[in-house]
PDB file of N, CA and C in Angstrom:
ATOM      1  N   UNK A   1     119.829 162.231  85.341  1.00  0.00           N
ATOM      2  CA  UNK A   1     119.324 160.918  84.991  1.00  0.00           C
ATOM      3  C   UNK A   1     117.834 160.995  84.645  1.00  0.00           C
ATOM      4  N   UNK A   2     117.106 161.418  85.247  1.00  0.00           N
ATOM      5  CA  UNK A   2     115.903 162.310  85.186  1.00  0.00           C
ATOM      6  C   UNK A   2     115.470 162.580  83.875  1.00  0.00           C
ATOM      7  N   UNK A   3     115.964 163.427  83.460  1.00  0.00           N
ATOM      8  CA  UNK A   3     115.806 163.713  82.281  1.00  0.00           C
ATOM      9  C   UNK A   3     115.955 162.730  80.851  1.00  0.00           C
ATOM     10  N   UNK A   4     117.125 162.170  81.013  1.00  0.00           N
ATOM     11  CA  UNK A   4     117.359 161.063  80.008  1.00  0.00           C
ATOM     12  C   UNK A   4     116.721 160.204  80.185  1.00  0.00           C
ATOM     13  N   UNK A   5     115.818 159.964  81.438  1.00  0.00           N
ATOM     14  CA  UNK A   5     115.057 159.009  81.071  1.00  0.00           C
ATOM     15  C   UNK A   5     113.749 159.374  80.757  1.00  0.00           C
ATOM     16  N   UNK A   6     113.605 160.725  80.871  1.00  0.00           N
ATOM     17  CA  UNK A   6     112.200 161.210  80.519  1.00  0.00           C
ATOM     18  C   UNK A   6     112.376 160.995  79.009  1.00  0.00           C
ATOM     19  N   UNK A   7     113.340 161.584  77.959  1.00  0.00           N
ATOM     20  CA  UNK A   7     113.852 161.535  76.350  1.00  0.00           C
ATOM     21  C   UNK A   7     113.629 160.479  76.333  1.00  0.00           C
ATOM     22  N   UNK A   8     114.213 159.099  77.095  1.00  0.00           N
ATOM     23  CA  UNK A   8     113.995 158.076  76.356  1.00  0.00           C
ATOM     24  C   UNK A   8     112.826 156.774  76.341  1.00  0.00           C
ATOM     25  N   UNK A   9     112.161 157.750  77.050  1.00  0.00           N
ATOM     26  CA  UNK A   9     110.730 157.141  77.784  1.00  0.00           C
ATOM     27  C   UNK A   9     110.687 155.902  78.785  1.00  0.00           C
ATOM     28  N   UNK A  10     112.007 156.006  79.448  1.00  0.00           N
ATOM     29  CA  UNK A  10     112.098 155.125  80.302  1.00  0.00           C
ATOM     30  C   UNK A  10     112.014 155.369  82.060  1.00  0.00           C
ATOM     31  N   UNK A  11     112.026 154.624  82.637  1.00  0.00           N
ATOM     32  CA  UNK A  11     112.141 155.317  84.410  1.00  0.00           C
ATOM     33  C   UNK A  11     113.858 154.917  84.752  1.00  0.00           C
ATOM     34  N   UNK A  12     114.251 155.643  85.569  1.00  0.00           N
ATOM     35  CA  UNK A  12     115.173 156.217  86.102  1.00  0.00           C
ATOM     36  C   UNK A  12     116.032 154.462  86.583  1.00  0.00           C
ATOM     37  N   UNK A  13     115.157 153.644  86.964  1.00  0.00           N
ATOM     38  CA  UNK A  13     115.365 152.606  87.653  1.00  0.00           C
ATOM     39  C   UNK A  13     116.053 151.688  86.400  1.00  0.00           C
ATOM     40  N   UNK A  14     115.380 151.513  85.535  1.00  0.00           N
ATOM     41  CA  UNK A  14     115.582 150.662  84.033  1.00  0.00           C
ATOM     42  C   UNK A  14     116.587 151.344  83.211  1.00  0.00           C
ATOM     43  N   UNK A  15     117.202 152.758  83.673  1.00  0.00           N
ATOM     44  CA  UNK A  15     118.438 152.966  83.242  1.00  0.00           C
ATOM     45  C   UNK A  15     119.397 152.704  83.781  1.00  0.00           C
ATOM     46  N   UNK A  16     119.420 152.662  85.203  1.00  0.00           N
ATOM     47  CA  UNK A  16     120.439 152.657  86.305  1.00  0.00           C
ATOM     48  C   UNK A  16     120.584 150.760  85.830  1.00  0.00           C
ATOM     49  N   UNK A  17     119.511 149.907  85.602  1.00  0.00           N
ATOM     50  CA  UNK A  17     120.018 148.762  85.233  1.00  0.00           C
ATOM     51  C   UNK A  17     120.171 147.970  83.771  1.00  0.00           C
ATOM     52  N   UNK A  18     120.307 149.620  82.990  1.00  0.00           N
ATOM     53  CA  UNK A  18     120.707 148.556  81.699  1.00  0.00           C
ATOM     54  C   UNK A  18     122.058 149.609  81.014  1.00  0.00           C
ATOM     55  N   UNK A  19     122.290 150.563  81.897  1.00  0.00           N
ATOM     56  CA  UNK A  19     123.155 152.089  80.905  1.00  0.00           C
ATOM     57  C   UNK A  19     124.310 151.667  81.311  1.00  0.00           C
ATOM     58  N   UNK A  20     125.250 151.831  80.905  1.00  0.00           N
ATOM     59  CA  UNK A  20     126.524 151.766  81.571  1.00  0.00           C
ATOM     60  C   UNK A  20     127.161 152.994  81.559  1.00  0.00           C
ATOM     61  N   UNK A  21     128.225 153.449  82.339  1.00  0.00           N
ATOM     62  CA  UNK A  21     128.543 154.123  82.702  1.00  0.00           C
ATOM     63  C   UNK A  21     129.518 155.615  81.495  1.00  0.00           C
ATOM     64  N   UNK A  22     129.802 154.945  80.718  1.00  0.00           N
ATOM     65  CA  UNK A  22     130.455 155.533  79.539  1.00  0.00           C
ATOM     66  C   UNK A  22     129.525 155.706  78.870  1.00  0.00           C
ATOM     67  N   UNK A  23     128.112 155.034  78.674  1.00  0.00           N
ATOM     68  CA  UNK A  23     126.981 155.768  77.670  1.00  0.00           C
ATOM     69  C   UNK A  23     126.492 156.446  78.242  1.00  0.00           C
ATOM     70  N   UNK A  24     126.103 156.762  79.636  1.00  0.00           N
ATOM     71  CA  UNK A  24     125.922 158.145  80.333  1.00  0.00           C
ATOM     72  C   UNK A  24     126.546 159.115  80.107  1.00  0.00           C
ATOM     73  N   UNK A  25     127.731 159.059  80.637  1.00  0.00           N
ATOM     74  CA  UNK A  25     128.870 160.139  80.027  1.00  0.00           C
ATOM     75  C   UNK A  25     128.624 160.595  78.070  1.00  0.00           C
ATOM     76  N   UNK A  26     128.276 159.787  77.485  1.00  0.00           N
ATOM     77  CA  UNK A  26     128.111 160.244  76.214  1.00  0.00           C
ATOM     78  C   UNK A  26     126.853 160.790  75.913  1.00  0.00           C
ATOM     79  N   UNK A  27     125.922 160.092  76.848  1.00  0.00           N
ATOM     80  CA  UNK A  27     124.426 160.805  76.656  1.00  0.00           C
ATOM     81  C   UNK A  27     124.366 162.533  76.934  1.00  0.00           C
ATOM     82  N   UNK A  28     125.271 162.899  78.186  1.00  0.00           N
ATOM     83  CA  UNK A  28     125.523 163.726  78.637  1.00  0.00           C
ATOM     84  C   UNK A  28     126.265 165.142  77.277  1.00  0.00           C
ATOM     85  N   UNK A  29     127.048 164.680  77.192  1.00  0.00           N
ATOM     86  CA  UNK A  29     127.881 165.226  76.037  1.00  0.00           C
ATOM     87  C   UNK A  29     126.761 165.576  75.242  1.00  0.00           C
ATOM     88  N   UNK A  30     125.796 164.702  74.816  1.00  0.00           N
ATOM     89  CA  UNK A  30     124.976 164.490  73.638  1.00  0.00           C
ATOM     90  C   UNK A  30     123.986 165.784  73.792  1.00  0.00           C
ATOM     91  N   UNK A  31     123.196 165.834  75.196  1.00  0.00           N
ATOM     92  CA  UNK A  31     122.671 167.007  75.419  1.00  0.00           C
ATOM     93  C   UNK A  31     123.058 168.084  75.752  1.00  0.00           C
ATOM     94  N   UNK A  32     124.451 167.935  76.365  1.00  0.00           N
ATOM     95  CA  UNK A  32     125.203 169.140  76.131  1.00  0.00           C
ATOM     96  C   UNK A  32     125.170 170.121  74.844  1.00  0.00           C
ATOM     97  N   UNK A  33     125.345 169.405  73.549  1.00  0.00           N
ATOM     98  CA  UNK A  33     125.637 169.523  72.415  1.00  0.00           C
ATOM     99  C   UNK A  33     124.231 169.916  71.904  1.00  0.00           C
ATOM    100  N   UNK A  34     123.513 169.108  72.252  1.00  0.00           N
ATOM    101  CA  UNK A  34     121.591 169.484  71.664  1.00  0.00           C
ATOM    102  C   UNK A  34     121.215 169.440  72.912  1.00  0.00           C
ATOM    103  N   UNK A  35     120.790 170.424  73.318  1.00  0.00           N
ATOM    104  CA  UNK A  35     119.374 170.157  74.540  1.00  0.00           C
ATOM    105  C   UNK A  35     118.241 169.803  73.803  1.00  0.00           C
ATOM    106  N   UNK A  36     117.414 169.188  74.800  1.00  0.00           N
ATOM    107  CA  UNK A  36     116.198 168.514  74.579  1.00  0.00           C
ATOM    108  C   UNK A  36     115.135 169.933  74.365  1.00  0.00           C
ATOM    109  N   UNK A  37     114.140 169.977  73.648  1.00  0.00           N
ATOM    110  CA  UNK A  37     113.398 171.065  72.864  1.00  0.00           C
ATOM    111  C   UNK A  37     112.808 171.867  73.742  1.00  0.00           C
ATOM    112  N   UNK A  38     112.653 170.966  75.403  1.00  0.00           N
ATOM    113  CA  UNK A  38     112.270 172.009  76.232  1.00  0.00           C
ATOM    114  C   UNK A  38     113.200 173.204  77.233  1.00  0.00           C
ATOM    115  N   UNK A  39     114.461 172.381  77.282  1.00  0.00           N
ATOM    116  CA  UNK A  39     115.689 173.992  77.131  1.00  0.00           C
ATOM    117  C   UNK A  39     115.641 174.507  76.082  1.00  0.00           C
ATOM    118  N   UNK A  40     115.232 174.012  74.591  1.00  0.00           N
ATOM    119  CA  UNK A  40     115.443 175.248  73.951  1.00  0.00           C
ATOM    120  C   UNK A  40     114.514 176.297  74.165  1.00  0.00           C
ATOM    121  N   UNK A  41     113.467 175.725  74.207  1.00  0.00           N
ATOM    122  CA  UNK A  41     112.182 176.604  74.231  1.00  0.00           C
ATOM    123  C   UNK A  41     112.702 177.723  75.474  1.00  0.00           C
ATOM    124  N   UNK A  42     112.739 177.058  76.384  1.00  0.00           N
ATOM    125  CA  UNK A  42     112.911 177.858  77.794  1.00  0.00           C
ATOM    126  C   UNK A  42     114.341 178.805  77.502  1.00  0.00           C
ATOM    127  N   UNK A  43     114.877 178.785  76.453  1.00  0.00           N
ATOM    128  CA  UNK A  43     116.484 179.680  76.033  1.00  0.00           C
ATOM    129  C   UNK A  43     115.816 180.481  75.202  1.00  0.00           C
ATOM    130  N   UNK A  44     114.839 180.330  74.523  1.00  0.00           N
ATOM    131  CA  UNK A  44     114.858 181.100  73.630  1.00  0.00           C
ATOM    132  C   UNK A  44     113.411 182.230  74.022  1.00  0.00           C
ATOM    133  N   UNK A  45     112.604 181.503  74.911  1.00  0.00           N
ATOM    134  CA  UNK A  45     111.493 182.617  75.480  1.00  0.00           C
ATOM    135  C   UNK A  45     112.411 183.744  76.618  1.00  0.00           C
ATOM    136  N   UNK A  46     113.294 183.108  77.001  1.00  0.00           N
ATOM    137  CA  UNK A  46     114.377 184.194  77.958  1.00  0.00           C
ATOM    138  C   UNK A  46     114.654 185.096  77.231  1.00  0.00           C
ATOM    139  N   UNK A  47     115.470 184.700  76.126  1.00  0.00           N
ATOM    140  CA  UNK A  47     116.203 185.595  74.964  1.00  0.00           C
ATOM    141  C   UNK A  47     114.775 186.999  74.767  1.00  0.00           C
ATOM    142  N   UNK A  48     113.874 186.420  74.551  1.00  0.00           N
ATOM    143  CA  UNK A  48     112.966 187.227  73.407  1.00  0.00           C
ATOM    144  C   UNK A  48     112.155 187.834  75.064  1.00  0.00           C
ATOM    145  N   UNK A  49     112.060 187.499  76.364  1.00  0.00           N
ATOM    146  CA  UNK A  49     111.679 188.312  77.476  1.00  0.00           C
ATOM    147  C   UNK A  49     112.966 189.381  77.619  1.00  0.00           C
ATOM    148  N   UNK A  50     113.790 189.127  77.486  1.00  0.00           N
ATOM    149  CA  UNK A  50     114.985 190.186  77.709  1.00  0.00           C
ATOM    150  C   UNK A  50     115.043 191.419  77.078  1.00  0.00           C
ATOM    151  N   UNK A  51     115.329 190.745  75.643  1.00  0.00           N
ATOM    152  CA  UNK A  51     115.383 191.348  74.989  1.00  0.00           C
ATOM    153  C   UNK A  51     113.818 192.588  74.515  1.00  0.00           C
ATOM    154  N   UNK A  52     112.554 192.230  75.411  1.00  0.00           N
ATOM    155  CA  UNK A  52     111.346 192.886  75.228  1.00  0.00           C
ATOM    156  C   UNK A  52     111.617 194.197  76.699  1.00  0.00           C
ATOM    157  N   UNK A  53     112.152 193.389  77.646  1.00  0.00           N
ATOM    158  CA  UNK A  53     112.265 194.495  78.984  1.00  0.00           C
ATOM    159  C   UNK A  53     113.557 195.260  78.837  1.00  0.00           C
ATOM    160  N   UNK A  54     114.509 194.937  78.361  1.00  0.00           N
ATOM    161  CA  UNK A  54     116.215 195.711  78.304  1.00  0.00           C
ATOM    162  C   UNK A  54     116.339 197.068  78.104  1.00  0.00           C
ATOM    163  N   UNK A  55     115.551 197.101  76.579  1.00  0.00           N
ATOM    164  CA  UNK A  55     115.379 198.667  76.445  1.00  0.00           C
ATOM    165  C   UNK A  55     114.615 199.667  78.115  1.00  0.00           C
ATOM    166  N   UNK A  56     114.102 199.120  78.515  1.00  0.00           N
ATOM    167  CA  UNK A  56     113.418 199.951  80.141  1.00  0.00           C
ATOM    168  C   UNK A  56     114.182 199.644  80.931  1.00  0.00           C
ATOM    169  N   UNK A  57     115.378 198.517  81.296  1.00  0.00           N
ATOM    170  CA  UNK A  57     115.448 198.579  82.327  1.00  0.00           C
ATOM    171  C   UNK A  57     116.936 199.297  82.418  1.00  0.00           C
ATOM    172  N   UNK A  58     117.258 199.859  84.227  1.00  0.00           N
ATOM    173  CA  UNK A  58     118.393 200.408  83.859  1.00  0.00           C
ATOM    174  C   UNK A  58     119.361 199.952  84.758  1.00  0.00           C
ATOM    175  N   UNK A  59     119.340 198.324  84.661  1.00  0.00           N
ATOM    176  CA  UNK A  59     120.146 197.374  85.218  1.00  0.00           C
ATOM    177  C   UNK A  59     120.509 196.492  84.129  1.00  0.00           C
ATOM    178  N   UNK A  60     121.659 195.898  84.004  1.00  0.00           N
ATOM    179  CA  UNK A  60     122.028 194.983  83.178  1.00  0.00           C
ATOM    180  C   UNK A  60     121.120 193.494  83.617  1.00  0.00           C
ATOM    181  N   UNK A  61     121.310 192.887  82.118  1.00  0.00           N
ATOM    182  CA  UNK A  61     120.181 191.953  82.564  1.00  0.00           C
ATOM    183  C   UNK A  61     120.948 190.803  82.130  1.00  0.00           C
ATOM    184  N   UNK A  62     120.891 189.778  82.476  1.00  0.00           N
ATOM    185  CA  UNK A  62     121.483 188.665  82.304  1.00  0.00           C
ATOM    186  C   UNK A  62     120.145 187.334  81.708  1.00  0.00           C
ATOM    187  N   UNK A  63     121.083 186.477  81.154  1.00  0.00           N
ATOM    188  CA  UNK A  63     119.670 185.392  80.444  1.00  0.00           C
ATOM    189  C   UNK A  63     119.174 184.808  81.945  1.00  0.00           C
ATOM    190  N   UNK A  64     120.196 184.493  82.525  1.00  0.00           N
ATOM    191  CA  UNK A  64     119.709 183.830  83.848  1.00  0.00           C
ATOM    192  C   UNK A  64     118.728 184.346  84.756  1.00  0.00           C
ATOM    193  N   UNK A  65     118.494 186.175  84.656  1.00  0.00           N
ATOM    194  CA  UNK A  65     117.273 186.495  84.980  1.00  0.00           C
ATOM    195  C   UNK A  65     116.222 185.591  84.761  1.00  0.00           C
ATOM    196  N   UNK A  66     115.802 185.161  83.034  1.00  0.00           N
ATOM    197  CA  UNK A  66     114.552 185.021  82.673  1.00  0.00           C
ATOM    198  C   UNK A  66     114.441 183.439  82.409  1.00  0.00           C
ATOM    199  N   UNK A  67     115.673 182.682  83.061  1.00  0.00           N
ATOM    200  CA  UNK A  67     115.714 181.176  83.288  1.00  0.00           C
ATOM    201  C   UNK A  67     114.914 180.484  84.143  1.00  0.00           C
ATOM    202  N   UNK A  68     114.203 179.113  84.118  1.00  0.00           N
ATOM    203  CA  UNK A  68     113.448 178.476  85.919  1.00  0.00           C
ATOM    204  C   UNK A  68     114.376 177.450  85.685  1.00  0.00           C
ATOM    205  N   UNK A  69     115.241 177.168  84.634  1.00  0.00           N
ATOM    206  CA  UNK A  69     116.296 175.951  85.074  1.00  0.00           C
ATOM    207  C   UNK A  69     117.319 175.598  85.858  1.00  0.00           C
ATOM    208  N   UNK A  70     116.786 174.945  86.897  1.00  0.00           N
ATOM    209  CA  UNK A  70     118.311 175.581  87.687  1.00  0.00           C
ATOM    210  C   UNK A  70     118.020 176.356  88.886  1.00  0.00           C
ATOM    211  N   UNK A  71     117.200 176.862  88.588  1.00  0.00           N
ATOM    212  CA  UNK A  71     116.603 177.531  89.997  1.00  0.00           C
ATOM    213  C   UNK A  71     115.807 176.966  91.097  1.00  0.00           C
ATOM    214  N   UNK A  72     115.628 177.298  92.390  1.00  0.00           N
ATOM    215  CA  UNK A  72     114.953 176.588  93.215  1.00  0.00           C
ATOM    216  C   UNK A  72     114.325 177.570  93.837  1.00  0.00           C
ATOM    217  N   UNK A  73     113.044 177.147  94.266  1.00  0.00           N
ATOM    218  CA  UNK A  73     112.219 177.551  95.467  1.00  0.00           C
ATOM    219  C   UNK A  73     111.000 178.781  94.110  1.00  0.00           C
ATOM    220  N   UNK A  74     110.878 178.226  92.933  1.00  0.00           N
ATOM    221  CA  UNK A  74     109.897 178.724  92.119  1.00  0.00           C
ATOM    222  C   UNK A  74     108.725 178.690  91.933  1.00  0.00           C
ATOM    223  N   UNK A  75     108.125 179.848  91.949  1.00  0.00           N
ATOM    224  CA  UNK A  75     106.573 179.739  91.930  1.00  0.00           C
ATOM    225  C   UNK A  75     105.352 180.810  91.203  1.00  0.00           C
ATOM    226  N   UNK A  76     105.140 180.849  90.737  1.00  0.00           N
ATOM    227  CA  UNK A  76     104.019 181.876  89.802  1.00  0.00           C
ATOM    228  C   UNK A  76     103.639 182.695  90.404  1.00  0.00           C
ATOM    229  N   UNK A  77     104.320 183.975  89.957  1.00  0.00           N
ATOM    230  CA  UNK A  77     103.256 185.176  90.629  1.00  0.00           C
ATOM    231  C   UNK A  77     102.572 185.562  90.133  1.00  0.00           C
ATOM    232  N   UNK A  78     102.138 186.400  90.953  1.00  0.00           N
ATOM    233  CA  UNK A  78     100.962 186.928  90.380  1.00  0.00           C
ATOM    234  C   UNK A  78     100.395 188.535  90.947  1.00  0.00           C
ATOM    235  N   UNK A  79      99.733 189.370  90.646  1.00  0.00           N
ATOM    236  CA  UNK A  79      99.570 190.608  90.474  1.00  0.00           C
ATOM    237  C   UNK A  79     100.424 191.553  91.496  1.00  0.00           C
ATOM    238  N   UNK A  80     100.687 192.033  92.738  1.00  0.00           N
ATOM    239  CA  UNK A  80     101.145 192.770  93.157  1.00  0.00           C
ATOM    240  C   UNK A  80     102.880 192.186  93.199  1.00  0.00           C
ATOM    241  N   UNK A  81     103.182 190.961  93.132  1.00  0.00           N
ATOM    242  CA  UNK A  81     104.008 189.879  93.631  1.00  0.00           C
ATOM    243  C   UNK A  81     105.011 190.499  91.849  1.00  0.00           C
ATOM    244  N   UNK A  82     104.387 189.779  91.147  1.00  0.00           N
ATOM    245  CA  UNK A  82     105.096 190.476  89.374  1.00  0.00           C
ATOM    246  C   UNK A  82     105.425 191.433  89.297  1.00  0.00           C
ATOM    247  N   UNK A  83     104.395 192.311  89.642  1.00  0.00           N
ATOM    248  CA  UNK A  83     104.849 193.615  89.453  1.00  0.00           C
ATOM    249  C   UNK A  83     106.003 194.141  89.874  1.00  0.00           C
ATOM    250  N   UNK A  84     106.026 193.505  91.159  1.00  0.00           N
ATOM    251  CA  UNK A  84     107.483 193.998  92.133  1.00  0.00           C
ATOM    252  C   UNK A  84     108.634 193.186  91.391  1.00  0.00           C
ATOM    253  N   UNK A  85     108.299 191.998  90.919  1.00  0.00           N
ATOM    254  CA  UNK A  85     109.196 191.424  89.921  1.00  0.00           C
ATOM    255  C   UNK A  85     109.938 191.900  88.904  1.00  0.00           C
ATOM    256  N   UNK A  86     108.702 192.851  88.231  1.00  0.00           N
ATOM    257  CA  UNK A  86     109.525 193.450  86.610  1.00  0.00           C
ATOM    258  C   UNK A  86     110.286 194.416  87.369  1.00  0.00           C
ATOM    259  N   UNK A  87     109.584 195.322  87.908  1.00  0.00           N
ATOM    260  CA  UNK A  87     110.338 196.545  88.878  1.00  0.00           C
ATOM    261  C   UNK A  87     111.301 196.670  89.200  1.00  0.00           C
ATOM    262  N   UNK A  88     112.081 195.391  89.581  1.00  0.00           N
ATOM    263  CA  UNK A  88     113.155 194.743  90.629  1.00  0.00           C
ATOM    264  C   UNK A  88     114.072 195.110  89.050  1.00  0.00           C
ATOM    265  N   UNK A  89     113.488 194.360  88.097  1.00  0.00           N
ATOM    266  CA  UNK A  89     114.573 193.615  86.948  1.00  0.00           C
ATOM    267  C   UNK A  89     114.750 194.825  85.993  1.00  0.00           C
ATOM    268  N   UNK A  90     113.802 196.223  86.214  1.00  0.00           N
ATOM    269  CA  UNK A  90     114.180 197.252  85.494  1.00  0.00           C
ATOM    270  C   UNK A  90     114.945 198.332  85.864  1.00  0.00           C
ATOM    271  N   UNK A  91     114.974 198.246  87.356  1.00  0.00           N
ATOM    272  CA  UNK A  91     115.815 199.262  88.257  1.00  0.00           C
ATOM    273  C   UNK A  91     114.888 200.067  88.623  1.00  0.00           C
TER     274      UNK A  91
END
């Protein structure tokens, strides 16, 4: 809900009292079908991180490695913390 109301520049509250329940369900579908430009972005910087570490690493790599959607408990590393990061994801 969150989200659709971020797209449609509305708050969460002013959808819950004007959407009905079948245009949710279709909104849904709708971004199913197109995500909003910031999954793409975030699909397609995965794609092009993968595809930059794959050749080194000697673990299979999945997109969901290089996803934050969906994930919980995320946070920016940083120098000794990354490192152990790529390390992890190259074998």
């Amino acid at each position: 809900m969150f989200k659709l109301a971020h797209e449609l520049g509305k708050t969460v509250s002013e959808l819950e009292n004007t959407i009905s329940e079948s245009e949710l369900y279709e909104w849904m579908e709708y971004f199913e079908k197109y995500p909003p430009l910031v999954d793409r972005v975030e699909m397609q910087l995965a794609m092009l991180t993968q595809a930059t570490i794959a050749p080194y690493s000697k673990k299979s790599l999945e997109l969901q490695d290089f996803m934050i959607t969906g994930q919980k408990d995320i946070k920016m590393l940083e120098g000794q913390e990354l490192e152990n990061f790529i390390f992890e994801r190259l074998g």
